[in-house]
N, C-alpha and C. Protein backbone atom coordinates (compact mmCIF):
# COMPACT_ATOMS: atom_id res chain seq x y z
N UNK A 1 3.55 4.06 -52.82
CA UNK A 1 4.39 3.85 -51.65
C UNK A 1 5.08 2.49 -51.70
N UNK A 2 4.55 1.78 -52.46
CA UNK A 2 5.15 0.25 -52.35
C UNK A 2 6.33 0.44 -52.85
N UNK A 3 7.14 1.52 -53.77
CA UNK A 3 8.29 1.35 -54.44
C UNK A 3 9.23 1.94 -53.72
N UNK A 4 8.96 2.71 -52.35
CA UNK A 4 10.37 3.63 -52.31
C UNK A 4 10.58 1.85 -50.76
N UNK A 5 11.95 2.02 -50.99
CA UNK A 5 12.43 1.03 -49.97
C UNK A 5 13.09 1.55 -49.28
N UNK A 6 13.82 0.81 -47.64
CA UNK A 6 14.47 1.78 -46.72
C UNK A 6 15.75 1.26 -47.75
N UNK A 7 16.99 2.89 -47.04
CA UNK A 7 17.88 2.86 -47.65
C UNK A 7 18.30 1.27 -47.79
N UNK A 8 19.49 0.80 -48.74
CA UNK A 8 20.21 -0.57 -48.55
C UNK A 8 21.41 -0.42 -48.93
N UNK A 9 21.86 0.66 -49.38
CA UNK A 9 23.53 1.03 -49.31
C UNK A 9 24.50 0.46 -48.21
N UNK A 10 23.93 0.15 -46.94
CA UNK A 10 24.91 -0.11 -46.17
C UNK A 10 25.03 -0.90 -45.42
N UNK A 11 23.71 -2.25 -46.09
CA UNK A 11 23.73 -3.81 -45.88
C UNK A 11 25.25 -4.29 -45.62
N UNK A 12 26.24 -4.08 -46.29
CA UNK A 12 27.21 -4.63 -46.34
C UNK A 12 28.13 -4.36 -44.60
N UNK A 13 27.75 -3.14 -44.15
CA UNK A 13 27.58 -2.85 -42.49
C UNK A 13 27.11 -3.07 -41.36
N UNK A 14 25.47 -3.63 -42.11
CA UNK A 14 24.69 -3.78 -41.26
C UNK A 14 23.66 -4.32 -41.30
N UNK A 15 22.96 -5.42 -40.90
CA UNK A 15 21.43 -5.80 -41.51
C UNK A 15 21.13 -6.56 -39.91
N UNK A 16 19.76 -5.53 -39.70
CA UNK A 16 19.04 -5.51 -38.56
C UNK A 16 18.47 -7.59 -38.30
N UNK A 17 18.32 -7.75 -39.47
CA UNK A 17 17.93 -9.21 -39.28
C UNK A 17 18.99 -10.34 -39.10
N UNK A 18 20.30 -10.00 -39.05
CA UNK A 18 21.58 -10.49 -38.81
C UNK A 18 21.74 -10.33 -37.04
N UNK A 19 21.29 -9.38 -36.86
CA UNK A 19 21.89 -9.14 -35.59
C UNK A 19 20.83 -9.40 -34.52
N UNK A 20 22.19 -10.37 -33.22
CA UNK A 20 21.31 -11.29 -32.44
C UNK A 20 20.56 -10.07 -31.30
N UNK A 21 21.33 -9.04 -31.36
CA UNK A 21 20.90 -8.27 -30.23
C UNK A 21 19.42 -7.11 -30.84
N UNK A 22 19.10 -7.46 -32.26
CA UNK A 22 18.59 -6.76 -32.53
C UNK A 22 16.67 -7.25 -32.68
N UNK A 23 16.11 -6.38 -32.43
CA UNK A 23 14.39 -7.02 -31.92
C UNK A 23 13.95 -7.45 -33.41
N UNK A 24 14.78 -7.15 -34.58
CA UNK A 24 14.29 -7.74 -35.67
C UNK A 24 14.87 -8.73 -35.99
N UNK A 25 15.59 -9.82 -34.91
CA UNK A 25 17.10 -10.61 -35.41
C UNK A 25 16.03 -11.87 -36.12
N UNK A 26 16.46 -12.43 -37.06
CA UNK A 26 15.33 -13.48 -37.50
C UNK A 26 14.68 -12.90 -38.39
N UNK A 27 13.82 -12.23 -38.51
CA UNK A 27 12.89 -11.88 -39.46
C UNK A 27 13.41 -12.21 -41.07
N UNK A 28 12.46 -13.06 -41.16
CA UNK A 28 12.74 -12.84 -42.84
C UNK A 28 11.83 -12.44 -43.90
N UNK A 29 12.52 -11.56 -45.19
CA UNK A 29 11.65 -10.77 -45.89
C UNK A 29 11.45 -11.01 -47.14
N UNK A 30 10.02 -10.89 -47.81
CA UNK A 30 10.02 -11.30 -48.90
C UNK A 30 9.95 -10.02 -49.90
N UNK A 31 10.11 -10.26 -51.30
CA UNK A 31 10.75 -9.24 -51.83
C UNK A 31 9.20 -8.95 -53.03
N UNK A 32 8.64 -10.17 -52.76
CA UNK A 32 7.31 -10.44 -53.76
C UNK A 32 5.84 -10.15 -53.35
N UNK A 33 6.06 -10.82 -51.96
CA UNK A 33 4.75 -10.54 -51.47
C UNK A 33 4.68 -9.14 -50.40
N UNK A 34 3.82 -8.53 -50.63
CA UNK A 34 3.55 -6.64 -49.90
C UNK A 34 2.09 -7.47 -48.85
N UNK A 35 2.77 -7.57 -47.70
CA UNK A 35 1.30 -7.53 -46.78
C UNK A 35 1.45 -6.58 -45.83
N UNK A 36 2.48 -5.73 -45.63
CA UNK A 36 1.91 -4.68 -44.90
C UNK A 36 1.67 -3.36 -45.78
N UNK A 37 0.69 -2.25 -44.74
CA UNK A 37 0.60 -1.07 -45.66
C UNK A 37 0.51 -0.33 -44.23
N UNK A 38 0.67 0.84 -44.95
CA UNK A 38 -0.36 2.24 -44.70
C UNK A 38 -1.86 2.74 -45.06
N UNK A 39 -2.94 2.47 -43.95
CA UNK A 39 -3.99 2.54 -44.54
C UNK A 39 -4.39 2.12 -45.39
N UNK A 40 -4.73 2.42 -47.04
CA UNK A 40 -5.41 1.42 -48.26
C UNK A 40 -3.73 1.47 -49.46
N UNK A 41 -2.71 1.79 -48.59
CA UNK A 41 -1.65 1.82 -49.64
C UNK A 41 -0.47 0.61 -49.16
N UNK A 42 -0.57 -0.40 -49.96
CA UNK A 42 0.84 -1.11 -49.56
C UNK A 42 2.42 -0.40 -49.79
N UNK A 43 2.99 -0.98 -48.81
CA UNK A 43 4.23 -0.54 -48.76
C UNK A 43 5.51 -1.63 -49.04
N UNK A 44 6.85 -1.52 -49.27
CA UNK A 44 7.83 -2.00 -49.83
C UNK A 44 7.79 -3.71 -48.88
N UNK A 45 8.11 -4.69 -48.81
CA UNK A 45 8.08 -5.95 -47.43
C UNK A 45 9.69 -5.54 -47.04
N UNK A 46 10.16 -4.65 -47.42
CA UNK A 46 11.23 -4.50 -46.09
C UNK A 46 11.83 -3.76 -45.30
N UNK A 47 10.10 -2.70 -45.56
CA UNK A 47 10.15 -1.87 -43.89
C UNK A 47 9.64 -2.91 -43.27
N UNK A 48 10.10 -2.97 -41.11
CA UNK A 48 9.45 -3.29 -40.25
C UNK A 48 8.78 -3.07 -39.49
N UNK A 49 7.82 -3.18 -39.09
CA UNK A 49 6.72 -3.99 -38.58
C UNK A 49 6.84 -3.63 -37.28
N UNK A 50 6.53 -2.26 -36.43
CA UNK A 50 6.80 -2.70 -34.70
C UNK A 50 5.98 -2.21 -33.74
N UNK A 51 4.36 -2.53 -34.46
CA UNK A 51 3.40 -2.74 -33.63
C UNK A 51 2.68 -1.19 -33.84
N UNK A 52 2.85 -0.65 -34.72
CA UNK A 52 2.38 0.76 -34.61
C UNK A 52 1.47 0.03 -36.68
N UNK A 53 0.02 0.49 -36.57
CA UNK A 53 -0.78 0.39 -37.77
C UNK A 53 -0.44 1.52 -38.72
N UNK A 54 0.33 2.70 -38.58
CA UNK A 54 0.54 3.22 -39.76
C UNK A 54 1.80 4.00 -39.56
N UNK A 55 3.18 3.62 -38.89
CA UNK A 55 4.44 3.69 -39.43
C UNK A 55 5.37 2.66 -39.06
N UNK A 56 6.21 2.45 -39.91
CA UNK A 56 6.94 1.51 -40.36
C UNK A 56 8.55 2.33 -40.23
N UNK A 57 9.26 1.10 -39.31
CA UNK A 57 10.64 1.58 -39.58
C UNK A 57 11.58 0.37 -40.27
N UNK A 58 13.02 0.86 -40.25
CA UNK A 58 14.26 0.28 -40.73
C UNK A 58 15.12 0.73 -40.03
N UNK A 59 15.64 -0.34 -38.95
CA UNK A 59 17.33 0.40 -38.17
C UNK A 59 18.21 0.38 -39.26
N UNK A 60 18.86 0.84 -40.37
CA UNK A 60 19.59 1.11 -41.16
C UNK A 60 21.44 0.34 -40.65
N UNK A 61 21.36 0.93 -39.23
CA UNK A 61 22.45 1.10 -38.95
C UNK A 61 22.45 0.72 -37.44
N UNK A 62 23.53 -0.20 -36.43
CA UNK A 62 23.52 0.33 -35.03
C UNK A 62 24.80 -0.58 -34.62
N UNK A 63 25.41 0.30 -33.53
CA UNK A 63 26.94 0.05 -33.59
C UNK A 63 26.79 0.24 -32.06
N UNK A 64 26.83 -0.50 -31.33
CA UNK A 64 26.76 -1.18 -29.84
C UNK A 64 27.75 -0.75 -28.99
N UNK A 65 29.04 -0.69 -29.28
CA UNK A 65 30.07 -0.33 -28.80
C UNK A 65 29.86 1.46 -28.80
N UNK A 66 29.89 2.37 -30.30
CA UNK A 66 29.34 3.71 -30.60
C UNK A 66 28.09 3.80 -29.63
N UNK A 67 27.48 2.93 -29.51
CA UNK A 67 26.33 3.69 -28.58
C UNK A 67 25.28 4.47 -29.57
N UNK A 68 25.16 3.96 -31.44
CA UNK A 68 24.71 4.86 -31.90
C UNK A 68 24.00 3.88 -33.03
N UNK A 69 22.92 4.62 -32.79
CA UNK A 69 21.41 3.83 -33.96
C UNK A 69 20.93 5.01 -35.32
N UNK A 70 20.96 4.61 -36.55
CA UNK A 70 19.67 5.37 -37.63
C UNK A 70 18.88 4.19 -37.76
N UNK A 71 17.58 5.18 -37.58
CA UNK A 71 16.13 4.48 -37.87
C UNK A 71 15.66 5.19 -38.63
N UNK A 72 15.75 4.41 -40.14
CA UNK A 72 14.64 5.05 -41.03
C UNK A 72 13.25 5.01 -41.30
N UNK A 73 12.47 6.01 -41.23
CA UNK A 73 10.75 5.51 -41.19
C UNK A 73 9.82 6.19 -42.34
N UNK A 74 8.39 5.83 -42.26
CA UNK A 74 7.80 5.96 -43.62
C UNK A 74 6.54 5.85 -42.79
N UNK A 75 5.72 6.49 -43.16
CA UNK A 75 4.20 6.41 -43.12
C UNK A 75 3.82 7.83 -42.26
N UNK A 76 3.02 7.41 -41.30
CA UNK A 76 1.98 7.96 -40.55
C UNK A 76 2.18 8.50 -39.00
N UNK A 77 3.15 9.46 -38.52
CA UNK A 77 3.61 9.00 -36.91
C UNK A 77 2.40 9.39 -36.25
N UNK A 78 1.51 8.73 -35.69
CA UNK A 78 0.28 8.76 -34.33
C UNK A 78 -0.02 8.42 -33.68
N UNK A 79 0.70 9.54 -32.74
CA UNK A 79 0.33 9.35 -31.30
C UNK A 79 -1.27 9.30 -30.60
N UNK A 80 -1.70 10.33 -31.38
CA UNK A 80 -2.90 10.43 -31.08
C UNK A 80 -4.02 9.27 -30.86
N UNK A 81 -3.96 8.56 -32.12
CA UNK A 81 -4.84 7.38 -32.26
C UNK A 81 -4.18 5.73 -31.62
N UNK A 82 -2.95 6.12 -32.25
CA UNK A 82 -2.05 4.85 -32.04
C UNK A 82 -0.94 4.66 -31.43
N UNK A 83 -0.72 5.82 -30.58
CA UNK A 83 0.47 5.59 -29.63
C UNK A 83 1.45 5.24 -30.16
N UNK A 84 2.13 5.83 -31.30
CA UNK A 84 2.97 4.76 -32.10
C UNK A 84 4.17 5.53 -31.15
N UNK A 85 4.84 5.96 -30.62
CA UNK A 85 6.01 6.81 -29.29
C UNK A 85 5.74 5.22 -28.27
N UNK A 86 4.90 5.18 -28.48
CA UNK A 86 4.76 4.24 -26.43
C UNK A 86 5.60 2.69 -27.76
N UNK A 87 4.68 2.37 -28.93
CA UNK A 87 5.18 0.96 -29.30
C UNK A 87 7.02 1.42 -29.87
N UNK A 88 7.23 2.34 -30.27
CA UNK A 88 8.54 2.59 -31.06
C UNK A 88 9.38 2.38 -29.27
N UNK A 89 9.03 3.07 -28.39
CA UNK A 89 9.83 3.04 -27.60
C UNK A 89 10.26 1.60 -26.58
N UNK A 90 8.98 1.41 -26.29
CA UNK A 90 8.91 -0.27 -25.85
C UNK A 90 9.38 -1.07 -26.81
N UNK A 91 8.96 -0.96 -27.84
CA UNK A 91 9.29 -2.26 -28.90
C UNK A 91 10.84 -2.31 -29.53
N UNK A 92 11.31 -0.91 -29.43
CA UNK A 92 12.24 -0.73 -30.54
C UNK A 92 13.76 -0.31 -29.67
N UNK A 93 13.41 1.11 -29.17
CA UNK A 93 14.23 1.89 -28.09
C UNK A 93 14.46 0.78 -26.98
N UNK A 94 13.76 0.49 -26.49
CA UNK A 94 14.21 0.07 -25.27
C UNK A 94 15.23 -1.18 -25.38
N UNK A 95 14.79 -1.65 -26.69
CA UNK A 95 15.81 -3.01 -26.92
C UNK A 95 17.24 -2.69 -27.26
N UNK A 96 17.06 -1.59 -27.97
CA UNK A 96 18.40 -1.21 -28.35
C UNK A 96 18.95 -0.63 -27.26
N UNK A 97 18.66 0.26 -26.34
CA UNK A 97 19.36 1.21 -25.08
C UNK A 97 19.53 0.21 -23.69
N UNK A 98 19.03 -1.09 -23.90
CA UNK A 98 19.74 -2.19 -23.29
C UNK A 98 20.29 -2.73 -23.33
N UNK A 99 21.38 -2.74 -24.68
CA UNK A 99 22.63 -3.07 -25.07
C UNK A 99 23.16 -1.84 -25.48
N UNK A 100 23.61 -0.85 -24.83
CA UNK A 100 24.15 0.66 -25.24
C UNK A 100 24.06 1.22 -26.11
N UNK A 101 22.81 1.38 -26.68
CA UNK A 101 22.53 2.44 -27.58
C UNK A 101 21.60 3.66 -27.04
N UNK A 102 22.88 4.96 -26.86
CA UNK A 102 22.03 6.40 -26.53
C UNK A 102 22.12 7.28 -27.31
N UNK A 103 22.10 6.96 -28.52
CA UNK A 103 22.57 7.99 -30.00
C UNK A 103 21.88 7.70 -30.84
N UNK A 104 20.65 8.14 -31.16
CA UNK A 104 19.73 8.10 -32.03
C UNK A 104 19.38 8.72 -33.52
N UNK A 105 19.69 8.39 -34.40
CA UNK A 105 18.99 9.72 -35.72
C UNK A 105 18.18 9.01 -36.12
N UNK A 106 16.97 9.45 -36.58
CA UNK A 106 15.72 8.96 -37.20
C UNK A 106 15.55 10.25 -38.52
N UNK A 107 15.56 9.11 -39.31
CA UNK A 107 15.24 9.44 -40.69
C UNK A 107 13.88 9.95 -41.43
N UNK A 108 13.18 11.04 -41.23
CA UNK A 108 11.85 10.89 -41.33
C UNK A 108 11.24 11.20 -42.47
N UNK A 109 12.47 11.38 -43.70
CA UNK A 109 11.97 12.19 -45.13
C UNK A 109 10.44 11.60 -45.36
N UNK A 110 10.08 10.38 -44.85
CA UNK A 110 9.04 9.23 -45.86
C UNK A 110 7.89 9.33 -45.04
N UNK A 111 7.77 10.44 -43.71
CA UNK A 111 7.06 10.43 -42.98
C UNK A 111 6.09 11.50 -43.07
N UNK A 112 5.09 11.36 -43.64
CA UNK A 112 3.76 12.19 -44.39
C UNK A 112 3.15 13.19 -43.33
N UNK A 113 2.83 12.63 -41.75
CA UNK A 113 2.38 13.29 -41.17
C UNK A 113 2.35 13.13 -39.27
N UNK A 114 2.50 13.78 -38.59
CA UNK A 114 2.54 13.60 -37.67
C UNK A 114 1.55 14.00 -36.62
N UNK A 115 0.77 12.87 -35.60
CA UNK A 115 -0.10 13.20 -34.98
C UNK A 115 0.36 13.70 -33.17
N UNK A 116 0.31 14.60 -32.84
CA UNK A 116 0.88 14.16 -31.48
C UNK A 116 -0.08 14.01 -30.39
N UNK A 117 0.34 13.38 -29.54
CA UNK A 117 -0.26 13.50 -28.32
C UNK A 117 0.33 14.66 -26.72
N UNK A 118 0.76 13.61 -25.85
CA UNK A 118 1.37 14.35 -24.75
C UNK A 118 2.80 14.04 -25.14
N UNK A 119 4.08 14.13 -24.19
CA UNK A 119 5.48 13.91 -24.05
C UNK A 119 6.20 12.78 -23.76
N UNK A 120 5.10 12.67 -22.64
CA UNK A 120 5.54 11.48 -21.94
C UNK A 120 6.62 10.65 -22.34
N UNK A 121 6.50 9.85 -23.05
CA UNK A 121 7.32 8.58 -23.45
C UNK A 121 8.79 9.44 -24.29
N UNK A 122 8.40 10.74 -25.21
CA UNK A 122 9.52 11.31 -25.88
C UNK A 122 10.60 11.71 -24.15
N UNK A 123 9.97 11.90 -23.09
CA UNK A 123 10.75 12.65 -21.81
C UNK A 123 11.11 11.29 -21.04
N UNK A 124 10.29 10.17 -21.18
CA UNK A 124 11.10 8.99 -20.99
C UNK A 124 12.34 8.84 -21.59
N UNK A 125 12.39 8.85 -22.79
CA UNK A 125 13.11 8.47 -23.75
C UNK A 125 14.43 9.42 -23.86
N UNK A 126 14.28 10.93 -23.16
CA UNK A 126 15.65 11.49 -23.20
C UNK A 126 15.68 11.58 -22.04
N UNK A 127 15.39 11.06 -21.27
CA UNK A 127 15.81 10.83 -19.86
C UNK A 127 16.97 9.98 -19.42
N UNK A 128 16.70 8.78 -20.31
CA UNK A 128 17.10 7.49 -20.35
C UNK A 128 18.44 7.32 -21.31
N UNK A 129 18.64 8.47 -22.31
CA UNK A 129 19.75 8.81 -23.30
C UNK A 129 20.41 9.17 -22.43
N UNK A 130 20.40 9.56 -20.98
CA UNK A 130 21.20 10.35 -20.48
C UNK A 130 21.92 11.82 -21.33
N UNK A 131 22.95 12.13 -20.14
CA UNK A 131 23.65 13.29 -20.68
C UNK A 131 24.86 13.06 -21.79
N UNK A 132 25.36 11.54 -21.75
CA UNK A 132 25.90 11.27 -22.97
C UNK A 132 25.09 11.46 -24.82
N UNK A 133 23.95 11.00 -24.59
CA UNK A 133 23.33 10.62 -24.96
C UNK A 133 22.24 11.86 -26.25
N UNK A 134 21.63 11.39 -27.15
CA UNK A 134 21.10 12.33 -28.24
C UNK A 134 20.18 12.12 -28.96
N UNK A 135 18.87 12.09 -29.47
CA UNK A 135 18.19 12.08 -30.35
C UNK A 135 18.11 13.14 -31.12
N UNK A 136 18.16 12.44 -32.83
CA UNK A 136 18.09 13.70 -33.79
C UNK A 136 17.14 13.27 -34.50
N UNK A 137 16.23 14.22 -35.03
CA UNK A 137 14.93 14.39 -35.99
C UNK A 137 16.14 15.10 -37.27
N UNK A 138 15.96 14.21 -38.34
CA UNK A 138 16.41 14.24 -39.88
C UNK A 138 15.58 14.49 -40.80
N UNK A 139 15.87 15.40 -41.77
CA UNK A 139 14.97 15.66 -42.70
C UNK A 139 13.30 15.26 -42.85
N UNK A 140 12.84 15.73 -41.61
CA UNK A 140 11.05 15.52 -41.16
C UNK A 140 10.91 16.83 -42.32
N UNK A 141 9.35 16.59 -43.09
CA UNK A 141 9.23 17.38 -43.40
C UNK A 141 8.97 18.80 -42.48
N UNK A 142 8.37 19.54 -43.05
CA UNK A 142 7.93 20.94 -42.10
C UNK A 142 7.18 21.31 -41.54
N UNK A 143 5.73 20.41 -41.95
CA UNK A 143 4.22 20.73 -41.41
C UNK A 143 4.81 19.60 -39.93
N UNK A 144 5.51 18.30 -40.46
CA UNK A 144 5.31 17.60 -39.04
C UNK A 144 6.89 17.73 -37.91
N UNK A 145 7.22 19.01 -38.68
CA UNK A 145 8.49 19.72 -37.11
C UNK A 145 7.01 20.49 -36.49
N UNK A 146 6.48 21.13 -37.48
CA UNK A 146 5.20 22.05 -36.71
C UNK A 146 4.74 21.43 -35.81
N UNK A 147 4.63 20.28 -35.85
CA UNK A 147 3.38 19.66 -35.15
C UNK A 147 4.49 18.81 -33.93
N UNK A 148 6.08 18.93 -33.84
CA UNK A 148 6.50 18.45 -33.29
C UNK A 148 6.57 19.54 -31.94
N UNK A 149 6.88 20.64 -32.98
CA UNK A 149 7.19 21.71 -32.03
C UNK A 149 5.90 21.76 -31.09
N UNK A 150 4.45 21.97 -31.96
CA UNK A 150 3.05 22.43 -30.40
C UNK A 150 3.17 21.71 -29.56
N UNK A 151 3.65 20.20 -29.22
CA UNK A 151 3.87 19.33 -28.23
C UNK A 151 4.96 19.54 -27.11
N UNK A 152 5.86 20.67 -27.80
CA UNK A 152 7.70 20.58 -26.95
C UNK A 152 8.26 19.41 -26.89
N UNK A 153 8.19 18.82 -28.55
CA UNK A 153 9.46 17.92 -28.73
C UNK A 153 10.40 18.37 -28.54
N UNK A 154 10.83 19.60 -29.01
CA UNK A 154 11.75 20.37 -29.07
C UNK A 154 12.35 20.02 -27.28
N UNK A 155 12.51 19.85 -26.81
CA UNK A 155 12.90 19.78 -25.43
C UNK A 155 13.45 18.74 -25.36
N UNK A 156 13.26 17.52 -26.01
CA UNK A 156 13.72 15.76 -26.04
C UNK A 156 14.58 15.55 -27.45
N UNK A 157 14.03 16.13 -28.41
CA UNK A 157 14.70 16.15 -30.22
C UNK A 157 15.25 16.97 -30.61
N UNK A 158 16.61 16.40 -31.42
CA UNK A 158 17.45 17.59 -31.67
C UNK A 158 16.86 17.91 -33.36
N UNK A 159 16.77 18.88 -34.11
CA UNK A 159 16.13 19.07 -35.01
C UNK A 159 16.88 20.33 -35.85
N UNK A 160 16.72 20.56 -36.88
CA UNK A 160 17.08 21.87 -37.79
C UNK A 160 18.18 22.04 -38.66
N UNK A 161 18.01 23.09 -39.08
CA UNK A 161 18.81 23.07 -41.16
C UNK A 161 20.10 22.70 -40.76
N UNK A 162 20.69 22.56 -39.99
CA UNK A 162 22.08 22.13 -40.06
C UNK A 162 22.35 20.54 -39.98
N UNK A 163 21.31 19.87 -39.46
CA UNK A 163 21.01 18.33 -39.60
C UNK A 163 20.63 18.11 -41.35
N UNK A 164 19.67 18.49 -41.25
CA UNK A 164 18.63 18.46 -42.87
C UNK A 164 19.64 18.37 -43.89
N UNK A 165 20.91 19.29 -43.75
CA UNK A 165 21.87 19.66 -44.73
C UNK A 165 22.94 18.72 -44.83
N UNK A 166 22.76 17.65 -44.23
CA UNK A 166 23.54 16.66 -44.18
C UNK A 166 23.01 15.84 -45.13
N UNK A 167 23.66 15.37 -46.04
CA UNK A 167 23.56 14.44 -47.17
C UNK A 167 24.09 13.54 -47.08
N UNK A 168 23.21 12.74 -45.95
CA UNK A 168 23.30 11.41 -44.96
C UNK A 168 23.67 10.12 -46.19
N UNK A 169 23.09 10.03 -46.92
CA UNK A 169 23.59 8.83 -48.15
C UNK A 169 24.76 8.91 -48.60
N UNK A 170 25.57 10.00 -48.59
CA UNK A 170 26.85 10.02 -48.95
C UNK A 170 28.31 9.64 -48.11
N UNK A 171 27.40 9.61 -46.78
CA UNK A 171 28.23 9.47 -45.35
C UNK A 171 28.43 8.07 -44.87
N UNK A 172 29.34 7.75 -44.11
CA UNK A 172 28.97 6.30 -44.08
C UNK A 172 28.68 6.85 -42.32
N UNK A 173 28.40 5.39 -41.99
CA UNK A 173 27.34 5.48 -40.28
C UNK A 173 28.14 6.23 -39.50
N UNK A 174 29.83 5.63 -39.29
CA UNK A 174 30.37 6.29 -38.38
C UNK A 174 30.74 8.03 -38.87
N UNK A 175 30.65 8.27 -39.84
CA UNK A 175 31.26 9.49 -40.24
C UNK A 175 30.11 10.59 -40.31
N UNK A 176 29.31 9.94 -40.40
CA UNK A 176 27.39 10.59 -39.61
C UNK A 176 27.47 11.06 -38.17
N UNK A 177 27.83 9.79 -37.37
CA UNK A 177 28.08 9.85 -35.68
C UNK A 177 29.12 11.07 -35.89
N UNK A 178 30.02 10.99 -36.02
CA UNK A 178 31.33 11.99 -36.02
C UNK A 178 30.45 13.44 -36.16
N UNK A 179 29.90 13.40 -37.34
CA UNK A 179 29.50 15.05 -37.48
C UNK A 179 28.51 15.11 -36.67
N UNK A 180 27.11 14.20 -36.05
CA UNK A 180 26.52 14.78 -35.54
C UNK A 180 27.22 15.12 -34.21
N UNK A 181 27.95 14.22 -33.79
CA UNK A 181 28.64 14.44 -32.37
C UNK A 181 29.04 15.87 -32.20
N UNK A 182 30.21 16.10 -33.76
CA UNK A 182 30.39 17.60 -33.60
C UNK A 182 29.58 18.71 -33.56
N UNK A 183 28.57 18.61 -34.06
CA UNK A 183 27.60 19.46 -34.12
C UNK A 183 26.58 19.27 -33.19
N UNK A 184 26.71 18.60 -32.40
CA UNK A 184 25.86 18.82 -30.65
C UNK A 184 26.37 19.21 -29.98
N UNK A 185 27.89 19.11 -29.97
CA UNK A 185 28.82 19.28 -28.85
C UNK A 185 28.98 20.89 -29.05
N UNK A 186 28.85 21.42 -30.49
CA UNK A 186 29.12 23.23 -30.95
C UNK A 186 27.81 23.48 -29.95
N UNK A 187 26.76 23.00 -30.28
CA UNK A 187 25.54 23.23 -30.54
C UNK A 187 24.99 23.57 -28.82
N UNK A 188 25.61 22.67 -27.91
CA UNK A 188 25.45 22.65 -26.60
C UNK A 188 26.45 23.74 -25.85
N UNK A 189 27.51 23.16 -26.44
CA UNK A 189 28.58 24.54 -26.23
C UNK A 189 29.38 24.17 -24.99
N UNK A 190 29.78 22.47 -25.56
CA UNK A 190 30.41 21.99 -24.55
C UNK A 190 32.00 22.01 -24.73
């Protein structure tokens, strides 16, 4: 796990530690030393760190004016043990959707497994997107849509093969926003 890193194609757009409005503004990363992990496995030093013991994200991307964030993540999502929904949302969400961000995609290819708990905080959280507003689940694997679905994420997360089929690395941020926009707006049937 220490070798796969969050994307960095689109540093030249964006770097979460540049930006003053962003909860990672400051942070600096080393490229040598690995002190965080997953359980007994270290991981890359430039995923961050946001209070959850076994997943790790990267805002990739977030455009203030667009109203629109990717968060790429890796590890462990649990709710169960570790509430990692209550710290992602307090720690992460809430900073960003207080400077207008209600457009969410989360990246979850790197995300092994998912624990859930109750809703709560996911029904906070599209409450608060308003009706402008969107969260999308990206290429999660399949056991943890399963495990998204027994909870009724499905009710707060937008999810399925027509997202997945997006070959998000080839896109740049805004031209991501563009298609998902179009494809919520088919999708809602507005």
């Amino acid at each position: 796990m220490h070798m796969i890193e969050p994307y960095y194609s689109w540093r030249n757009l964006y770097i979460a530690s540049d930006d003053e409005l962003s909860p990672f503004y400051g942070t600096e990363y080393s490229e040598f030393e690995f002190t965080n992990q997953i359980y007994d496995h270290l991981i890359h030093p430039q995923w961050d760190d946001f209070g959850s013991n076994t997943l790790f994200i990267k805002v990739l991307f977030c455009d203030y004016e667009m109203g629109f964030a990717i968060i790429e993540m890796i590890g462990e999502w649990n709710d169960c043990l570790y509430n990692d929904v209550m710290h992602l949302k307090r720690n992460i969400i809430e900073s960003l959707s207080e400077n207008g961000v209600e457009k969410f995609l989360l990246i979850g290819e790197n995300v092994l497994n998912f624990h859930g708990s109750d809703d709560c905080y996911y029904e906070e959280w599209f409450d608060e997107v308003g009706e402008e507003g969107w969260i999308v689940a990206m290429n999660f694997r399949e056991h943890v849509i399963d495990e998204f679905k027994s909870i009724g994420l499905d009710n707060y997360i937008l999810w399925g093969e027509s997202y997945d089929a997006i070959n998000w690395r080839t896109f740049t941020p805004e031209n991501i926003h563009k298609k998902l926009e179009s494809d919520i707006t088919k999708r809602l049937g507005m």
